[in-house]
Protein backbone atom coordinates (compact mmCIF):
# COMPACT_ATOMS: atom_id res chain seq x y z
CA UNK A 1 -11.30 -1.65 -18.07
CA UNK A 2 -13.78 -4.55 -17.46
CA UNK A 3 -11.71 -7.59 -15.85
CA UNK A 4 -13.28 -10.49 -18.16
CA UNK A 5 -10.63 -13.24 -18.01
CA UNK A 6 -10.89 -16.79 -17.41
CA UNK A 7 -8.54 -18.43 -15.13
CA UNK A 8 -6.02 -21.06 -16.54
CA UNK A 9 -6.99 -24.85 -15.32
CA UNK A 10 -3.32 -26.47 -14.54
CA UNK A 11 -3.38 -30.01 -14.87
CA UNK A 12 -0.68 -32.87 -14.52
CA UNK A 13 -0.26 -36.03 -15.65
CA UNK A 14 2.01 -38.26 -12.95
CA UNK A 15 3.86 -41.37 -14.24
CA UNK A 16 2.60 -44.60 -12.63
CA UNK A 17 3.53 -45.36 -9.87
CA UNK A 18 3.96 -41.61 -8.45
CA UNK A 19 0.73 -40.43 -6.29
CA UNK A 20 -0.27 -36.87 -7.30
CA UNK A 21 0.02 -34.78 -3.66
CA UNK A 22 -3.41 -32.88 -3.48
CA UNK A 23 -2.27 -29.44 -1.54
CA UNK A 24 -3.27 -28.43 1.91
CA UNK A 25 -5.15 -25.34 1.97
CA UNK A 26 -3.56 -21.90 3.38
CA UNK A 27 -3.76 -21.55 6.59
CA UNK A 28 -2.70 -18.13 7.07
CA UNK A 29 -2.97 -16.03 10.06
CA UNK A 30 -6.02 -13.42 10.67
CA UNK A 31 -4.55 -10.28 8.55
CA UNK A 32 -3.99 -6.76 10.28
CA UNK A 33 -6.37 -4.14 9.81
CA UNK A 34 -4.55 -1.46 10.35
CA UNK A 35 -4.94 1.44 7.10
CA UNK A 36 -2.51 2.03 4.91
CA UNK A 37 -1.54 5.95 4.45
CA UNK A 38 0.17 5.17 1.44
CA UNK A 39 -1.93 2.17 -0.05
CA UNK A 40 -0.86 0.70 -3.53
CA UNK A 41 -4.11 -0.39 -4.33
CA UNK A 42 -5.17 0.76 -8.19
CA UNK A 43 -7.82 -1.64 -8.92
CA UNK A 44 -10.80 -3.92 -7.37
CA UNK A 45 -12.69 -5.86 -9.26
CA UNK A 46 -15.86 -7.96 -8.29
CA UNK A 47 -17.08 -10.36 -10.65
CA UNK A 48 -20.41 -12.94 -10.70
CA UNK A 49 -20.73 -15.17 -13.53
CA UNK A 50 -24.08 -16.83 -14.00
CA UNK A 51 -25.96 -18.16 -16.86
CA UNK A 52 -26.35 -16.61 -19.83
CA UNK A 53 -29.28 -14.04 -19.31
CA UNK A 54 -30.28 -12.27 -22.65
CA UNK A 55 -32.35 -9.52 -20.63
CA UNK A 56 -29.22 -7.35 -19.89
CA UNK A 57 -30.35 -6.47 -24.19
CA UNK A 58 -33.47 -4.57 -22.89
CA UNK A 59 -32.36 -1.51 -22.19
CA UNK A 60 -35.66 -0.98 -20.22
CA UNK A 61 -34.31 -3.14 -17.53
CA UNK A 62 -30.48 -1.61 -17.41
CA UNK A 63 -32.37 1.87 -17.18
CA UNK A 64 -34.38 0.69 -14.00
CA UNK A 65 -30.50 -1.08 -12.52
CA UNK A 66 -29.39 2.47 -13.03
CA UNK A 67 -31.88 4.09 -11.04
CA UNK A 68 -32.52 1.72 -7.73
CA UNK A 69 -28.48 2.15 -7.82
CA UNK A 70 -28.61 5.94 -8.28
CA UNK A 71 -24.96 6.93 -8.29
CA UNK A 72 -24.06 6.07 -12.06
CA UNK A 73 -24.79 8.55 -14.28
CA UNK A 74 -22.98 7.63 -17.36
CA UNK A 75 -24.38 4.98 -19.10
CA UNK A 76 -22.49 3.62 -22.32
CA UNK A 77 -23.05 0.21 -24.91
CA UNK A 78 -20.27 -1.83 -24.52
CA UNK A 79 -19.32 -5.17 -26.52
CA UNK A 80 -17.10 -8.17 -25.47
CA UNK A 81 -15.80 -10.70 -28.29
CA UNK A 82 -16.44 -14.27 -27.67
CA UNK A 83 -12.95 -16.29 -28.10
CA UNK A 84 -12.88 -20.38 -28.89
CA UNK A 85 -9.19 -21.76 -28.59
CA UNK A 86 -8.58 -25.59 -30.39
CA UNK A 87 -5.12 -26.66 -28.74
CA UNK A 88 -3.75 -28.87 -31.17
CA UNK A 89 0.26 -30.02 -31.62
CA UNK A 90 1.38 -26.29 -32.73
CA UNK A 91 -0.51 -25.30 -29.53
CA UNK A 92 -3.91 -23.07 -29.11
CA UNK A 93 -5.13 -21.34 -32.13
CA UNK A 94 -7.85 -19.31 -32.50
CA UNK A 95 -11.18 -20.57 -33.78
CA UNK A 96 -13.29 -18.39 -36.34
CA UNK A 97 -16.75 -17.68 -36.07
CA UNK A 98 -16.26 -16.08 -31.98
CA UNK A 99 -19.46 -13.73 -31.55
CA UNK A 100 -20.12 -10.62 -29.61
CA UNK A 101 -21.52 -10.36 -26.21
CA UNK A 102 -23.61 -6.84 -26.05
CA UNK A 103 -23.82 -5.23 -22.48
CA UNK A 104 -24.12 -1.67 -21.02
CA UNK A 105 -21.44 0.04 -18.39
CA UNK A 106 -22.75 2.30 -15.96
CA UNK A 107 -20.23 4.89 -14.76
CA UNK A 108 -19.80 7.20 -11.64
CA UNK A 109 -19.58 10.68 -12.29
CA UNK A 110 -15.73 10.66 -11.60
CA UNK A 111 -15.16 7.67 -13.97
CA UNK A 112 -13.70 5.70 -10.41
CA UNK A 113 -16.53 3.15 -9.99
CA UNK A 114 -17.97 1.07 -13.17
CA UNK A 115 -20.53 -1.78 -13.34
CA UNK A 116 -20.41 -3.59 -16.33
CA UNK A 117 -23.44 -5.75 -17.32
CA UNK A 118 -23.10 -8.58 -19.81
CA UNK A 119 -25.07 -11.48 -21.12
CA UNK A 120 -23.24 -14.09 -18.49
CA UNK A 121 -21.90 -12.04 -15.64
CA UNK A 122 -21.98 -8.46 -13.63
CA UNK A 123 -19.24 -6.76 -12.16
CA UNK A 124 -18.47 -3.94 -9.91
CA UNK A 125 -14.52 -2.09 -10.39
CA UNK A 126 -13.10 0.51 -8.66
CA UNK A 127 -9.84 2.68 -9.43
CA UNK A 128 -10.46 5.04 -6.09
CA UNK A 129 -11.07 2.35 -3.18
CA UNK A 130 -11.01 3.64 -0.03
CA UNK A 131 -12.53 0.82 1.94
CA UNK A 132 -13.86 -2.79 1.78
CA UNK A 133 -17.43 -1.55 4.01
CA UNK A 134 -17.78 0.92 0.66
CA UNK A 135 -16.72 -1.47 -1.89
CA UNK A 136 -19.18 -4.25 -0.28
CA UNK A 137 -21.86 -1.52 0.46
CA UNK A 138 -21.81 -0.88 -3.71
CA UNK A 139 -21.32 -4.49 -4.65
CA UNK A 140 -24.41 -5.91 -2.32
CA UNK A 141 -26.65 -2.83 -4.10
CA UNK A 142 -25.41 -4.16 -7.11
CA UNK A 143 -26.63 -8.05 -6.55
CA UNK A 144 -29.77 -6.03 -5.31
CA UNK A 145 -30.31 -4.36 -8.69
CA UNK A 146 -28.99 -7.57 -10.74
CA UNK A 147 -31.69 -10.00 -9.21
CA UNK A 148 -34.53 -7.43 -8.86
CA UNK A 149 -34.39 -6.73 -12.83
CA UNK A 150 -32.59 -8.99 -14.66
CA UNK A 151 -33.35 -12.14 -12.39
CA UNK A 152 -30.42 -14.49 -13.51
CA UNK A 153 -30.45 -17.54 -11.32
CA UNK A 154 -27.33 -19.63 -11.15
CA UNK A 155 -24.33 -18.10 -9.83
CA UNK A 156 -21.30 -20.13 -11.69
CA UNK A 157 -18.05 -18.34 -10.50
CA UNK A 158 -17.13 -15.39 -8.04
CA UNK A 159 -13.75 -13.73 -7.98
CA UNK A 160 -12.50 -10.83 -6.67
CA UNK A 161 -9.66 -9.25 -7.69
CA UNK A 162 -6.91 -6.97 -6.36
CA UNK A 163 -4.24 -5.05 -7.87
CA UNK A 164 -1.52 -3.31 -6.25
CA UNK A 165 1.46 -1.54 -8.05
CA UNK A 166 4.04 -0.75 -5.11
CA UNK A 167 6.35 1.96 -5.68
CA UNK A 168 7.08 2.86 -2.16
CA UNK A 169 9.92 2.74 -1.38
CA UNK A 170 12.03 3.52 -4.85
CA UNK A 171 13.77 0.71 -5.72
CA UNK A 172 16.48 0.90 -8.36
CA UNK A 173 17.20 -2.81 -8.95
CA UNK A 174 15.12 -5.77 -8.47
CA UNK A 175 17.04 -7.33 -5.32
CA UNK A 176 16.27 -3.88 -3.65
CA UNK A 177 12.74 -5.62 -3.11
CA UNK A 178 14.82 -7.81 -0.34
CA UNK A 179 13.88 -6.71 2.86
CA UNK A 180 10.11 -5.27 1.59
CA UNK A 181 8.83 -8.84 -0.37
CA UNK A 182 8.89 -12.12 0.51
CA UNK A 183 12.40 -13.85 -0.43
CA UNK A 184 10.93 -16.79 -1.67
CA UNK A 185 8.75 -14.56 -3.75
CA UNK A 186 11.69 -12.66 -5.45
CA UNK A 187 13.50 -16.00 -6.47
CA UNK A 188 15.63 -15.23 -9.11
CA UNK A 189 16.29 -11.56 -8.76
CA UNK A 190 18.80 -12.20 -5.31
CA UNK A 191 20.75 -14.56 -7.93
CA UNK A 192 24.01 -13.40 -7.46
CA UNK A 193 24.66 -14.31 -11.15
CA UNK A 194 21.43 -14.39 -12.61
CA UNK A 195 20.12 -11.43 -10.46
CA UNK A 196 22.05 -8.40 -12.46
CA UNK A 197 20.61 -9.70 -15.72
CA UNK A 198 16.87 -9.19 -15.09
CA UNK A 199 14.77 -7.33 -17.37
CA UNK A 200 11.75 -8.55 -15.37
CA UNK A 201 10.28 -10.45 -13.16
CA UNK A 202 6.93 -12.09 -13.55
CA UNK A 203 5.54 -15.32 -11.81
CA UNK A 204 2.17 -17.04 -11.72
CA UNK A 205 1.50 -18.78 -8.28
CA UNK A 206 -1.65 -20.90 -8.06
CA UNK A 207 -2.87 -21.41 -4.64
CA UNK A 208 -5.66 -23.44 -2.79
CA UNK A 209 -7.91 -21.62 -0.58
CA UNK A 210 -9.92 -22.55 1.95
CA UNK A 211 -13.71 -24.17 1.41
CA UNK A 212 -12.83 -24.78 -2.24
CA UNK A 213 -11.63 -21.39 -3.27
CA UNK A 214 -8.56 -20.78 -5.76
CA UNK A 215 -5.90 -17.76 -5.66
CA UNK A 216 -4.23 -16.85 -8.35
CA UNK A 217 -1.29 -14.59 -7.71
CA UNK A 218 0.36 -12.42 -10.70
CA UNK A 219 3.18 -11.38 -9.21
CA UNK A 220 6.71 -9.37 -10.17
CA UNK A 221 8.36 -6.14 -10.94
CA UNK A 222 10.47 -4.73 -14.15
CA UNK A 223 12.47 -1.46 -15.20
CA UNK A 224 10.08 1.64 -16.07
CA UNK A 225 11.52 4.08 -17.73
CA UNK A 226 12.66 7.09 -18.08
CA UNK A 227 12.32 6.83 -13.97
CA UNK A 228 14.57 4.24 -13.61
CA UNK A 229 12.38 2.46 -11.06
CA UNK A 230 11.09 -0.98 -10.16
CA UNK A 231 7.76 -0.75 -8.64
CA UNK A 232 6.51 -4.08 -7.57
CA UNK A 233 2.85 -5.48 -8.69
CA UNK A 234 0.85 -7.96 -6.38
CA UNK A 235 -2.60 -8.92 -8.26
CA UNK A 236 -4.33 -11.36 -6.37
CA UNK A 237 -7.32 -12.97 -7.80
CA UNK A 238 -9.34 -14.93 -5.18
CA UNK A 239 -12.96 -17.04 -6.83
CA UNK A 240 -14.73 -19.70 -6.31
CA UNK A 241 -16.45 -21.66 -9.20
CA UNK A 242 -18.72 -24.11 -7.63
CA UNK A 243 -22.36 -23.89 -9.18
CA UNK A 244 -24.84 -22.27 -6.75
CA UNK A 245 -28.38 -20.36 -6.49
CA UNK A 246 -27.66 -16.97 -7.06
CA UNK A 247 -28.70 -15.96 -3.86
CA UNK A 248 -27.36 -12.24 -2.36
CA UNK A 249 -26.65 -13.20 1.30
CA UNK A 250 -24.69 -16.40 0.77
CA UNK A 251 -23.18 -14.26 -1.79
CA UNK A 252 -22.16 -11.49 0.03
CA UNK A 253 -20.70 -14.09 3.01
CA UNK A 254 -18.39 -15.63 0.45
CA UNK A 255 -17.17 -11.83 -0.78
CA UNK A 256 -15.93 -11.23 2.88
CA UNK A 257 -14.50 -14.38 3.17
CA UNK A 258 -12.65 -13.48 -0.40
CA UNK A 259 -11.69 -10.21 0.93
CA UNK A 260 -10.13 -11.76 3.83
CA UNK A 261 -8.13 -13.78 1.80
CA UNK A 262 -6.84 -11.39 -0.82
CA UNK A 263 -5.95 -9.47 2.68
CA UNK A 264 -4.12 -12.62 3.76
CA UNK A 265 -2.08 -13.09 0.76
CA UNK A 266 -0.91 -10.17 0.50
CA UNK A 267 0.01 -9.23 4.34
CA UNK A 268 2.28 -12.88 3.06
CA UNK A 269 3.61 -11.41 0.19
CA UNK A 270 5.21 -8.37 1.81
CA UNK A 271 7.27 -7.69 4.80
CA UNK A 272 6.62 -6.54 8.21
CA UNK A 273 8.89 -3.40 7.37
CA UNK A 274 6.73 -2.83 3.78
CA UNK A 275 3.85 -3.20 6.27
CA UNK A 276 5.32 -0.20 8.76
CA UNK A 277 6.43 1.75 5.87
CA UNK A 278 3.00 1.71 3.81
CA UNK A 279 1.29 2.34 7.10
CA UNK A 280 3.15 4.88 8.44
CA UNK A 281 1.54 8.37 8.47
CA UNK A 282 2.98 11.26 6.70
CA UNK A 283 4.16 14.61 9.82
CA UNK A 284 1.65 17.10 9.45
């Protein structure tokens, strides 16, 4: 699964007379290091968009990425269709004539680590993280590769992307999440009326970062059955989209300052007592 989605742009229009309030960016506290024992993390995604670079098509070039990276055996074609929306008064609708964007995905033997390579951007994913010094150690190697071969010089947008699915502990209703997430987070599910009639729970929280970056938290948790559960999902998306020189060490300083804050929001999302439980190590 290649994470190719564009973030929504919200806009407002203010009446006269009312002053739109530009937001002050978090300022959350440095987040604990400490490792999880039982983290919820199922997916990290890394992703550089830069202009559109037709060499990823010579196969040539992919083959040589492959082998300065050494640990993706698999190679596959992959293909990504190009979407135009018109938003009109019946709202967006599709526009005909979208074309394909042909890449390659390399693959690690396991299937747990895939680089995608596309016309307009690379990317890096992982379903088996372990730790950011790994994940960075593959991503910088991956810039490496990128620049040596395919030479693409404008970086246009960086994000990186984590998703955790929280299932520890079982929770059987959604205002059993009180106590492990954030109360203001959970909203309508401690509704004393409107609480016992959720379904599901799903919220979009946009967020400015510090030094021009964006989060964009997907956030909530609904029945799965036949378990009966309500595991909670935090996906935090954290990019900036400022044009730049594709450069690899500027690049790599603004991943760890990304990381940080996907750390951040997240440590904010959940409890102290989420925090102890995910942390806490298992008697041997």
């Amino acid at each position: 699964m290649t994470y190719t989605g564009k973030c929504p742009t919200l806009s407002h229009n203010f009446p006269r007379g009312i002053e739109s309030v530009v937001p002050t960016p978090l300022a959350l506290p440095d987040p604990s290091t400490v490792t999880l024992a039982h983290a919820p993390l199922q997916l990290v995604v890394c992703q550089v968009r830069h202009d559109r670079n037709l060499a990823v098509a010579d196969g040539g070039r992919v083959l040589a990425i492959r082998e300065q990276l050494g640990i993706y055996p698999r190679i596959e074609e992959t293909a990504q269709q190009e979407i135009g929306l018109v938003i009109g008064p019946t709202g967006a609708q599709p526009l005909g004539g979208g074309g394909q964007q042909k890449g390659w995905r390399l693959l690690s033997e396991d299937g747990a680590w895939t680089v995608a390579l596309l016309p307009d951007f690379f990317a890096l994913e992982c379903t088996g993280y372990t730790s950011w010094t790994e994940f960075r150690e593959r991503v910088r190697g991956l810039v490496d590769a990128v620049l040596a071969h395919l030479q693409p010089t404008i970086e246009l947008r960086l994000g990186l992307r984590y998703v955790d699915r929280i299932s520890l502990p079982v929770i059987k209703e959604p205002r059993g999440w009180s106590g492990y997430i954030n109360e203001h987070f959970l909203g309508p599910a401690l509704d004393q009326q409107v609480g016992p009639a959720l379904s599901a729970l799903q919220q979009l929280v946009q967020l400015q970062g510090p030094d021009g970056v964006q989060v964009l938290l997907r956030h909530g948790t609904q029945l799965e059955q036949p378990s009966g559960e309500w595991p909670y999902v935090l996906d935090t998306d954290c990019f900036r989209g400022d044009s730049r020189g594709l450069e690899v060490d500027s690049l790599m300083q603004s991943a760890d300052a990304l990381h940080k804050l996907a750390l951040q929001v997240f440590q904010a999302a959940i409890t102290p007592q989420l925090h102890e439980l995910l942390a806490e190590q298992e008697d041997s």
